[in-house]
N, C-alpha and C. Protein backbone atom coordinates (compact mmCIF):
# COMPACT_ATOMS: atom_id res chain seq x y z
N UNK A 1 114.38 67.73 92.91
CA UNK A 1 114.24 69.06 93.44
C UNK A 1 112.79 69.49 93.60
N UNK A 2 111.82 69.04 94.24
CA UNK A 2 110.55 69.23 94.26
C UNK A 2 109.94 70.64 95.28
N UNK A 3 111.57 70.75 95.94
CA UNK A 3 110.96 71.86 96.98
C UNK A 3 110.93 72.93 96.22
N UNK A 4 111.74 73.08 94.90
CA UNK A 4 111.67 74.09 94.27
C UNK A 4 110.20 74.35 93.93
N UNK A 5 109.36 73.71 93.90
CA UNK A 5 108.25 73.82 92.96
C UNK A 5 107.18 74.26 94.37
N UNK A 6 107.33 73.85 95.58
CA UNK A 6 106.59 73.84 97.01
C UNK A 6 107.19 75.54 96.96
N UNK A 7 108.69 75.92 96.72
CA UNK A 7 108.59 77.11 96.88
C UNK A 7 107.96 78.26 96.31
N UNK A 8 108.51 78.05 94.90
CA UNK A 8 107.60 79.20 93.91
C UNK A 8 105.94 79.20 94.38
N UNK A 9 105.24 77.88 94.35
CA UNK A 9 104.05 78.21 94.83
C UNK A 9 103.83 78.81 96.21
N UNK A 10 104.40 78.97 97.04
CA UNK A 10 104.53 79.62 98.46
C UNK A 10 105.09 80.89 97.74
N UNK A 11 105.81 81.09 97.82
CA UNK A 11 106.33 82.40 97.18
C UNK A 11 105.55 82.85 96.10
N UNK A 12 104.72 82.63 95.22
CA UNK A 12 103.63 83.14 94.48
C UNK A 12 102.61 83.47 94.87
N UNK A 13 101.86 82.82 96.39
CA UNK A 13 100.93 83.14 96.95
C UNK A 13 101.72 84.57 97.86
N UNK A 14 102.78 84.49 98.49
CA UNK A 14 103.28 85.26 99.11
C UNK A 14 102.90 87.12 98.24
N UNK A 15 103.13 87.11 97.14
CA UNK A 15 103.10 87.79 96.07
C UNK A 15 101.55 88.25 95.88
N UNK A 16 100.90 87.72 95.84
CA UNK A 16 99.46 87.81 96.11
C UNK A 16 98.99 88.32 97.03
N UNK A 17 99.26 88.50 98.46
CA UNK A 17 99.36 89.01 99.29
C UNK A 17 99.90 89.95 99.33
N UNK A 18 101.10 90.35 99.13
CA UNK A 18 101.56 91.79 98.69
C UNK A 18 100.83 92.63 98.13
N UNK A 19 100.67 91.78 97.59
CA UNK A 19 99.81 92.96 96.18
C UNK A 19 98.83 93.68 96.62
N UNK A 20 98.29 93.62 98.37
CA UNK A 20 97.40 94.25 98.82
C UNK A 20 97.61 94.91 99.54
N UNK A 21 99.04 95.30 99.90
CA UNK A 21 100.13 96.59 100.58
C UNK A 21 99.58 98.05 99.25
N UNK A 22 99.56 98.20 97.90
CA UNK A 22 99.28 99.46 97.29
C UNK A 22 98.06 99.64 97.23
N UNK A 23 97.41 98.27 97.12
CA UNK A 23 95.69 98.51 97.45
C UNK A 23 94.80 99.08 98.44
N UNK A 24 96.18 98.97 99.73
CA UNK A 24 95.53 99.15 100.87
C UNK A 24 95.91 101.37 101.12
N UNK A 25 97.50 101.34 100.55
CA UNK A 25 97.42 102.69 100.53
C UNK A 25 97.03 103.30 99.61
N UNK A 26 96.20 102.87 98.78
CA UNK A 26 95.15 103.36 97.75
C UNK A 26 93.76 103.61 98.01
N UNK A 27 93.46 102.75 99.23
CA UNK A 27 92.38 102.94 99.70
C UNK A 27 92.40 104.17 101.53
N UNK A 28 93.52 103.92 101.43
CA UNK A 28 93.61 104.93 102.77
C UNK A 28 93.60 106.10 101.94
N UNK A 29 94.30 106.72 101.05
CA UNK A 29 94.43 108.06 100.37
C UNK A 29 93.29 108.33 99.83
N UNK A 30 92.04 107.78 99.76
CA UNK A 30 90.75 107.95 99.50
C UNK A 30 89.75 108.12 100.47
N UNK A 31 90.40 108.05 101.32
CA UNK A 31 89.38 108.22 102.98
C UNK A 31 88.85 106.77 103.38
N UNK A 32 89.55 105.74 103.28
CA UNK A 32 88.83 104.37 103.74
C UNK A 32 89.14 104.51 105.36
N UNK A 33 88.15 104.12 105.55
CA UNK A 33 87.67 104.44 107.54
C UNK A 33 87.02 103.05 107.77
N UNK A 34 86.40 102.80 108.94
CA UNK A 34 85.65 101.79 110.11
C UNK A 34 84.57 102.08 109.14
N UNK A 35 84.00 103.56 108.77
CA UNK A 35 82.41 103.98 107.98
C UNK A 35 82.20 102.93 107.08
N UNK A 36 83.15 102.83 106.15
CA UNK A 36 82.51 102.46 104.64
C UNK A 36 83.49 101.03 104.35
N UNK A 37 83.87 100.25 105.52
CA UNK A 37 84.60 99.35 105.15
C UNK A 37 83.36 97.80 105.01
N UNK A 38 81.97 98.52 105.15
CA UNK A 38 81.24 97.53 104.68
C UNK A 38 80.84 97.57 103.05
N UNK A 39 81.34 98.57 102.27
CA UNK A 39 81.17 98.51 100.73
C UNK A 39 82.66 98.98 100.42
N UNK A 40 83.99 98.32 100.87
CA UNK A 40 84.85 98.62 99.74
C UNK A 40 84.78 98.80 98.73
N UNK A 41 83.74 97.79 97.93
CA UNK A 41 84.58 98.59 96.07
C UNK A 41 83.59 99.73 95.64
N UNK A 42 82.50 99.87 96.55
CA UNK A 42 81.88 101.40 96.19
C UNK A 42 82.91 102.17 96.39
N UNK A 43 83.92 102.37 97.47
CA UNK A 43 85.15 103.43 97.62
C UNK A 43 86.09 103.23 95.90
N UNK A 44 85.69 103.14 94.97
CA UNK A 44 86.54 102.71 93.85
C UNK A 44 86.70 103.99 92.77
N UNK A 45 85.52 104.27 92.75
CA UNK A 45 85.47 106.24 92.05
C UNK A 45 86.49 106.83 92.54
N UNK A 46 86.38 107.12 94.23
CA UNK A 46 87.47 107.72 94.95
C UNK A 46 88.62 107.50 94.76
N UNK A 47 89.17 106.31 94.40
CA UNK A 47 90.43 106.35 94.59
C UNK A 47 91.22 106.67 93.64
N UNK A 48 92.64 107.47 93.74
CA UNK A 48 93.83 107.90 93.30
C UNK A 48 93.96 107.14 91.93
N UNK A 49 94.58 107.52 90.88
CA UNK A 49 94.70 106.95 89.72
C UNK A 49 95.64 105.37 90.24
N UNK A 50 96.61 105.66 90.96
CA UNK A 50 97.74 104.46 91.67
C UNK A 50 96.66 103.36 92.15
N UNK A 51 95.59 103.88 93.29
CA UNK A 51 95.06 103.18 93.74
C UNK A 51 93.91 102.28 93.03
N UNK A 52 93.15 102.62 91.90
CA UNK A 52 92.73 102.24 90.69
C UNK A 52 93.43 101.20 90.26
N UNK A 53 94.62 100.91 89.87
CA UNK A 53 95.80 100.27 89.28
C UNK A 53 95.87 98.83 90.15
N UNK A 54 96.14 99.21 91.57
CA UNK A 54 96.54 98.39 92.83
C UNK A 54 95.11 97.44 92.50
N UNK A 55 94.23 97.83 92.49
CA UNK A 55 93.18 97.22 92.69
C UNK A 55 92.96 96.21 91.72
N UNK A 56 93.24 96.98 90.09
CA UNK A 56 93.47 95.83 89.21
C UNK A 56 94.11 94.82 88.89
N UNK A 57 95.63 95.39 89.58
CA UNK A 57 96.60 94.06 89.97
C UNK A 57 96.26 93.21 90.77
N UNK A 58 95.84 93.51 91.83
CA UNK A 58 95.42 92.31 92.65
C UNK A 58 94.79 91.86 92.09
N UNK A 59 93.39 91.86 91.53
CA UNK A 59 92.64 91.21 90.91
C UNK A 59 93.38 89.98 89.66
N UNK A 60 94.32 90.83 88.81
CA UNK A 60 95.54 90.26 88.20
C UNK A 60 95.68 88.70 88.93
N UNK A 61 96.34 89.55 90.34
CA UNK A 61 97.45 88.55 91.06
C UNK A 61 96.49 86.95 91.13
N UNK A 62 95.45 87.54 91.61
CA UNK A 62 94.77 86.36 91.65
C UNK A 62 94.25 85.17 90.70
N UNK A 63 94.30 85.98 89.72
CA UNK A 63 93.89 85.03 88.52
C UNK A 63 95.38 84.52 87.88
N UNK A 64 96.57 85.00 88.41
CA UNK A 64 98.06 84.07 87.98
C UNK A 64 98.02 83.16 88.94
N UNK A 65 97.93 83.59 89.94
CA UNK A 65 97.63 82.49 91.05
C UNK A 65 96.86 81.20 90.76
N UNK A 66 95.57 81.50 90.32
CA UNK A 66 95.24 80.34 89.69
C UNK A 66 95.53 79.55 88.37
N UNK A 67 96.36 79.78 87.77
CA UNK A 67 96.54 79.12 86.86
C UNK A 67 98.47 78.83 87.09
N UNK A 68 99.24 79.27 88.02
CA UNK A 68 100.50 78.60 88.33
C UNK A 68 100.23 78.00 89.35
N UNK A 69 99.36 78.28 90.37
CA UNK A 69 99.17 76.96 91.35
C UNK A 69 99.00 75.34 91.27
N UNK A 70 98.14 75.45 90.27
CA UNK A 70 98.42 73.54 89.61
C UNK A 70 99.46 73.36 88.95
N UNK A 71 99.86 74.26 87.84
CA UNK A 71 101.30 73.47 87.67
C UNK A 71 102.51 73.15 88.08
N UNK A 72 102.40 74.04 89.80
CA UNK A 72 103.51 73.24 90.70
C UNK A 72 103.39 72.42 91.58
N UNK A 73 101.80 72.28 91.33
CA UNK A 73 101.41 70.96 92.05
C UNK A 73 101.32 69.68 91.33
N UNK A 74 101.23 70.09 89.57
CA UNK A 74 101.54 68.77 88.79
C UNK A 74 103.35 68.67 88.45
N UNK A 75 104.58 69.51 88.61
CA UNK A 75 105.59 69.74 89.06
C UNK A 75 105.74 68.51 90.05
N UNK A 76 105.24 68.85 91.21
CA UNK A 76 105.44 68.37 92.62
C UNK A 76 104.81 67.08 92.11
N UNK A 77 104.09 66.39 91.63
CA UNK A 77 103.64 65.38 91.32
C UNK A 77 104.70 64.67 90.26
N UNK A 78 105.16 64.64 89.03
CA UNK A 78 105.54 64.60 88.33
C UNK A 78 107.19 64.60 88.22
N UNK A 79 107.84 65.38 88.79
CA UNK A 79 109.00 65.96 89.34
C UNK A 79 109.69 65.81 88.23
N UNK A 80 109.73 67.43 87.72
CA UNK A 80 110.68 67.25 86.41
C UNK A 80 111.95 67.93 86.72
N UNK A 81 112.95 67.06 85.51
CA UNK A 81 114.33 67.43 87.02
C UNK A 81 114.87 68.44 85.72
N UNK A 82 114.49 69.12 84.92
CA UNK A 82 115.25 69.85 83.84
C UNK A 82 115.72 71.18 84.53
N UNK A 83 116.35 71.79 84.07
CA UNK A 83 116.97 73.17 84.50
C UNK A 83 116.15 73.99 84.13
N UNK A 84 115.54 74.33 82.93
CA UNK A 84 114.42 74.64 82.64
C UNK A 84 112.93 75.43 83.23
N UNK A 85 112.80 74.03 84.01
CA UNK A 85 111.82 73.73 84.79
C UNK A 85 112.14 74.36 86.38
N UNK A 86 113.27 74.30 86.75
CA UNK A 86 113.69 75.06 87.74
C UNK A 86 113.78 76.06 87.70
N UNK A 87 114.18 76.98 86.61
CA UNK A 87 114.62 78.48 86.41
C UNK A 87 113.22 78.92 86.33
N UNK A 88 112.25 78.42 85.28
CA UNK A 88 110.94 78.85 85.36
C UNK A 88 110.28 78.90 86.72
N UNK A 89 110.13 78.12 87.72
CA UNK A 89 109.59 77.28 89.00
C UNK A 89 109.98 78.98 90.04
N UNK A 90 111.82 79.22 90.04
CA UNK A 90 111.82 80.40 90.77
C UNK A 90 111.44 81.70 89.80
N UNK A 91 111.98 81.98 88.77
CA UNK A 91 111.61 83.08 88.12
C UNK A 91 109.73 83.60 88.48
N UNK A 92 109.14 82.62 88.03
CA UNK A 92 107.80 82.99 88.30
C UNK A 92 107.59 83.96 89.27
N UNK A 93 107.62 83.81 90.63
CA UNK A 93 107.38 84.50 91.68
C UNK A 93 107.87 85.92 92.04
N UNK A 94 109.61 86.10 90.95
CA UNK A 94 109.92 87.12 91.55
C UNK A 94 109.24 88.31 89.98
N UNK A 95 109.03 87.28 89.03
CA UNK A 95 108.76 88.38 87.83
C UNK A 95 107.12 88.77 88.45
N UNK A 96 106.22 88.26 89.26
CA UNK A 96 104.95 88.31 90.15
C UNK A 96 105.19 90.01 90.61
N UNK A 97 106.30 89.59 90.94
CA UNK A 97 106.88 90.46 92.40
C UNK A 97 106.67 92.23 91.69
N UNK A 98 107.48 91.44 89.99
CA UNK A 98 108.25 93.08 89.40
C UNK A 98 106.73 93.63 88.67
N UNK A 99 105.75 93.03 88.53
CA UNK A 99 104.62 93.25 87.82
C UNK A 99 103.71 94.35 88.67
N UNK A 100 103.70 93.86 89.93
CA UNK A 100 103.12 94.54 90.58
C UNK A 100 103.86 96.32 90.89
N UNK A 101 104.37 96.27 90.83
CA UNK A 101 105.80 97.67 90.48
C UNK A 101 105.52 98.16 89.29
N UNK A 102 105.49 97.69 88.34
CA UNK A 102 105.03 98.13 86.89
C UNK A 102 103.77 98.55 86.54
N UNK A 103 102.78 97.82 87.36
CA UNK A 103 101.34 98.17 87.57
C UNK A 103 100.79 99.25 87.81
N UNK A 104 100.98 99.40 89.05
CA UNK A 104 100.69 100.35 90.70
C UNK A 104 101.90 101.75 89.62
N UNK A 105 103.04 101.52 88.79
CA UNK A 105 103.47 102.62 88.80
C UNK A 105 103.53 103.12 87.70
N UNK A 106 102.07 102.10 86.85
CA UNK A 106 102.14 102.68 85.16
C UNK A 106 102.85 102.98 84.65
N UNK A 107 103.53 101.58 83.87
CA UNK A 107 104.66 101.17 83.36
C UNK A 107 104.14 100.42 82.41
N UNK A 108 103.36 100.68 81.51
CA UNK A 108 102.55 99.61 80.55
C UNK A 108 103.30 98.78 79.78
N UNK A 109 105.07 99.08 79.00
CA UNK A 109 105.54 98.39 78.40
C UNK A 109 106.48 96.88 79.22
N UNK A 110 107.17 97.49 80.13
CA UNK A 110 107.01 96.49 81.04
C UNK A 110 106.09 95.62 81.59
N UNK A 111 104.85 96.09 82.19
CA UNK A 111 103.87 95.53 82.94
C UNK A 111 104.07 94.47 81.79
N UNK A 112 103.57 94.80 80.86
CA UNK A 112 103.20 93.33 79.35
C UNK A 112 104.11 92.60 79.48
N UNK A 113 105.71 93.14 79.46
CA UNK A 113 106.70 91.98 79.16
C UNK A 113 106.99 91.09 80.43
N UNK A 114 106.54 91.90 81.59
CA UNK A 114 106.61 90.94 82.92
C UNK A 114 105.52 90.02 83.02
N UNK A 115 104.60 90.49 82.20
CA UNK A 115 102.83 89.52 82.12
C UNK A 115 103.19 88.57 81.57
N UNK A 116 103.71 89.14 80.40
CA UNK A 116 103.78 87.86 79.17
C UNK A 116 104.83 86.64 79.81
N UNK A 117 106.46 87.16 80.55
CA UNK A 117 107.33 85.92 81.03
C UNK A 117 106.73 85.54 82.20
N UNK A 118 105.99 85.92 83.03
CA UNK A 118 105.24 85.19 84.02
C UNK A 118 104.32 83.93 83.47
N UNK A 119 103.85 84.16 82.54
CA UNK A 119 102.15 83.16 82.17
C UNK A 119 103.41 82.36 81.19
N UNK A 120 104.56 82.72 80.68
CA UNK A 120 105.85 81.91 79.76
C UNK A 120 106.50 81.03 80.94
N UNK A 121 106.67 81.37 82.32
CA UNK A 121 106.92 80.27 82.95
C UNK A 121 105.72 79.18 83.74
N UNK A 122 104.94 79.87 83.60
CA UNK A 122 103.55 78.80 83.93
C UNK A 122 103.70 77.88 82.93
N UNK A 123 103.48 78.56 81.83
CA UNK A 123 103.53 77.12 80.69
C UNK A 123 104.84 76.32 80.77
N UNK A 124 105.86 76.63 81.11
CA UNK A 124 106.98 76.10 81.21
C UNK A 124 106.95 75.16 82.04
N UNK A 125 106.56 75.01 83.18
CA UNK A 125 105.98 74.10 84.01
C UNK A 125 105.20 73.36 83.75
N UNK A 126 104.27 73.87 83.06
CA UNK A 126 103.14 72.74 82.70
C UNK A 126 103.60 71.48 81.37
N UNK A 127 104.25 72.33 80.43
CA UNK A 127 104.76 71.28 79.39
C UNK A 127 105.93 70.36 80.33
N UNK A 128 106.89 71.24 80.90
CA UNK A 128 107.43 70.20 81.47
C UNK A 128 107.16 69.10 82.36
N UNK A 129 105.82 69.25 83.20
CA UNK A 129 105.11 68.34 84.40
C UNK A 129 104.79 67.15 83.61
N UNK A 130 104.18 67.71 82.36
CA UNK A 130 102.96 66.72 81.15
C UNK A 130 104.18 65.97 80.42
N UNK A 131 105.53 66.69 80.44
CA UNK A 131 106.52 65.46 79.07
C UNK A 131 106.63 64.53 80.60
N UNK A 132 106.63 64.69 81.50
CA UNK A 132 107.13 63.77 82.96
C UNK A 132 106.06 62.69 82.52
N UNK A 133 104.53 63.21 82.00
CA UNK A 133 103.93 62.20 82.19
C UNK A 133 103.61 61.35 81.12
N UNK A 134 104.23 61.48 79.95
CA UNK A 134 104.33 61.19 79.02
C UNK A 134 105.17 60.11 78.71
């Protein structure tokens, strides 16, 4: 099942990209124009408490991004056929999905427990890629 692992990483980057739909109406509700789109993060005082948030998630998004992107590429290398490894592989992307919702809508006890099973299926992947290579 290797496409599973081609997906979550497509679908995790997909997620990453999203994540710049509240950033972007965080930055419109602050007056972002043609003017000042040569210093975005000077517009950062300005913005809305939401839009503050958006900004940190993305930043977030990106740094899950890097650290589940290799392990579905050592996944995809490795091909671990456990159930496990599959449930983690899709879960990842959509708990991505619910973080950013929890974020943007200051939800701090959630946000953590969606943080914490997101970076719980990264590792899940990764131990499982590494027993493949073992």
């Amino acid at each position: 099942m290797p496409i599973v692992f081609a997906w979550s990483l497509c679908l995790s980057v997909v997620v990453v990209l999203l994540s710049t739909i509240p950033l972007t109406l965080g930055r419109i509700k602050a007056g972002y124009s043609v003017e000042n789109m040569s210093a975005p993060r000077a517009l950062f005082d300005e913005l809305p408490d939401f839009g503050k948030r958006a900004v940190w998630c993305h930043q977030n998004c990106w740094e899950s991004i890097s650290i589940h992107a290799p392990a579905c590429i050592l996944c995809l290398i490795t091909l671990p056929d456990s159930n496990l490894s599959l449930i983690a592989a899709w879960m990842h992307p959509l708990l991505r999905f619910l973080y950013i919702g929890a974020y943007v809508l200051n939800i701090p006890i959630a946000r953590g427990l969606i943080w914490a099973s997101g970076i719980f299926t990264t590792l899940v992947l990764y131990k499982e890629g590494i027993s493949q290579l073992m």
